[in-house]
Protein backbone atom coordinates (compact mmCIF):
# COMPACT_ATOMS: atom_id res chain seq x y z
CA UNK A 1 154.54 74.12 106.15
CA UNK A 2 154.80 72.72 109.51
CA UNK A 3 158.04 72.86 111.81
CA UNK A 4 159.28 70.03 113.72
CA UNK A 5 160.91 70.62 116.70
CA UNK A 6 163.40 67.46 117.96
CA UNK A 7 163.81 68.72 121.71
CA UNK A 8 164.05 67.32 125.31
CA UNK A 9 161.55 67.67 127.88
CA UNK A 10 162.91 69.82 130.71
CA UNK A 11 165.03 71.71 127.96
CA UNK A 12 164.69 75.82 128.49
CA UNK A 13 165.71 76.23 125.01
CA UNK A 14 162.82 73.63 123.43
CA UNK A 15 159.98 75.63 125.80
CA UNK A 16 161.37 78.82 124.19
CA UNK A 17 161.73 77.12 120.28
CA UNK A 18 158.02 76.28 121.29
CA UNK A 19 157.15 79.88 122.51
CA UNK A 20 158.89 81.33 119.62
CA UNK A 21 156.59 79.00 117.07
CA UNK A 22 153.48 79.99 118.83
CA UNK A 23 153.77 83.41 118.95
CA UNK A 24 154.66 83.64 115.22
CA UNK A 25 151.42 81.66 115.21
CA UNK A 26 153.50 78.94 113.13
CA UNK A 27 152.07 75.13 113.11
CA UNK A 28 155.08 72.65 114.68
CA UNK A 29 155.12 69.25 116.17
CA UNK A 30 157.22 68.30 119.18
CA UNK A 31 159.44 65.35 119.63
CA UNK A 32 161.03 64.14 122.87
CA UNK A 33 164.01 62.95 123.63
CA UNK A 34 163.65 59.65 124.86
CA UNK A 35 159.51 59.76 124.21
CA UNK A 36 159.23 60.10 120.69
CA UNK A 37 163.41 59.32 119.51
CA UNK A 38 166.49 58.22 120.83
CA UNK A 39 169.94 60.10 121.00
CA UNK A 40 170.76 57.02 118.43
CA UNK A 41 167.70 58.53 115.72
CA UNK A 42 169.24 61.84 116.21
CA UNK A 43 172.47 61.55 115.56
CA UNK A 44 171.51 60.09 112.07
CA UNK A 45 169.69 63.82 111.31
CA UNK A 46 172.26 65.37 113.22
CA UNK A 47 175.64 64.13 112.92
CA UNK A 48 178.31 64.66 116.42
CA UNK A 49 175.21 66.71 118.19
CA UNK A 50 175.03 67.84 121.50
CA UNK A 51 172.31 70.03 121.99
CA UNK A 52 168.59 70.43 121.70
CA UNK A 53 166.36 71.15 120.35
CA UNK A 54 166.93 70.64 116.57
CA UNK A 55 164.68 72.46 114.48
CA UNK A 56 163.13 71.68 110.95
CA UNK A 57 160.92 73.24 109.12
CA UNK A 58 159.85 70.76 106.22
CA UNK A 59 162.35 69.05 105.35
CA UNK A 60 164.94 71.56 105.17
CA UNK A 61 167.37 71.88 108.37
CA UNK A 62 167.27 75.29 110.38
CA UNK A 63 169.46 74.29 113.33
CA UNK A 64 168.96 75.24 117.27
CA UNK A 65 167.51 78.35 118.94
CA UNK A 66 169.35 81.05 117.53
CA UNK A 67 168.88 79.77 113.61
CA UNK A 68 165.08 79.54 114.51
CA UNK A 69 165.19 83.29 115.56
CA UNK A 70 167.06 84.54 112.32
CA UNK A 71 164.62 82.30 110.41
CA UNK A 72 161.89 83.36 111.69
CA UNK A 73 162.77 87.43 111.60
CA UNK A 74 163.77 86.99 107.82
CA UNK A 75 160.42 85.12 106.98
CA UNK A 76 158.33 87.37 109.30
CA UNK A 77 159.78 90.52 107.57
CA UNK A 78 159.45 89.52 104.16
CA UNK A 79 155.07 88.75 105.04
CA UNK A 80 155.25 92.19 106.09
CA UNK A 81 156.96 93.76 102.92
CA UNK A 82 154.76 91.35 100.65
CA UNK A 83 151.65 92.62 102.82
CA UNK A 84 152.90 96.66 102.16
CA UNK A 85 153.36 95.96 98.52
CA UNK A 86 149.92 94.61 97.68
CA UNK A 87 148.61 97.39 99.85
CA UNK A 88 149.71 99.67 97.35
């Protein structure tokens, strides 16, 4: 399932919600912030926002940065234990 990432362009925290999807070798598609939507589009996903990025993966919400870690660390850790198990 593919993430979508609704950042900005010269945003530290998008480059590193990028990084973060790459590394976990995890398909995502970027949007920009004035590019690809409009503060108007986002605050229709994202009710009285004022960050970026936004991060989905599907359709279901994750949040910013920090969710995106925890997400990531809990799906990461249960491959591993489903990888251990059918070793066995």
């Amino acid at each position: 399932m593919t993430y979508y990432i609704y950042g900005a362009e010269d945003s530290k925290t998008t480059w590193k919600a990028e990084t973060l999807l790459t590394v976990c070798r995890r398909d995502y598609k970027l949007f920009l912030l004035g590019q690809d939507y409009t503060i108007n589009q986002l605050q229709i996903l994202v009710p009285d926002t004022n960050f970026v990025p936004h991060i989905y993966h599907g359709s279901r919400y994750i949040g910013g940065i920090k969710e995106l870690y925890d997400y990531l660390y809990s799906e990461v850790k249960h491959e591993k234990q489903f990888q251990n198990e059918t070793k066995e």
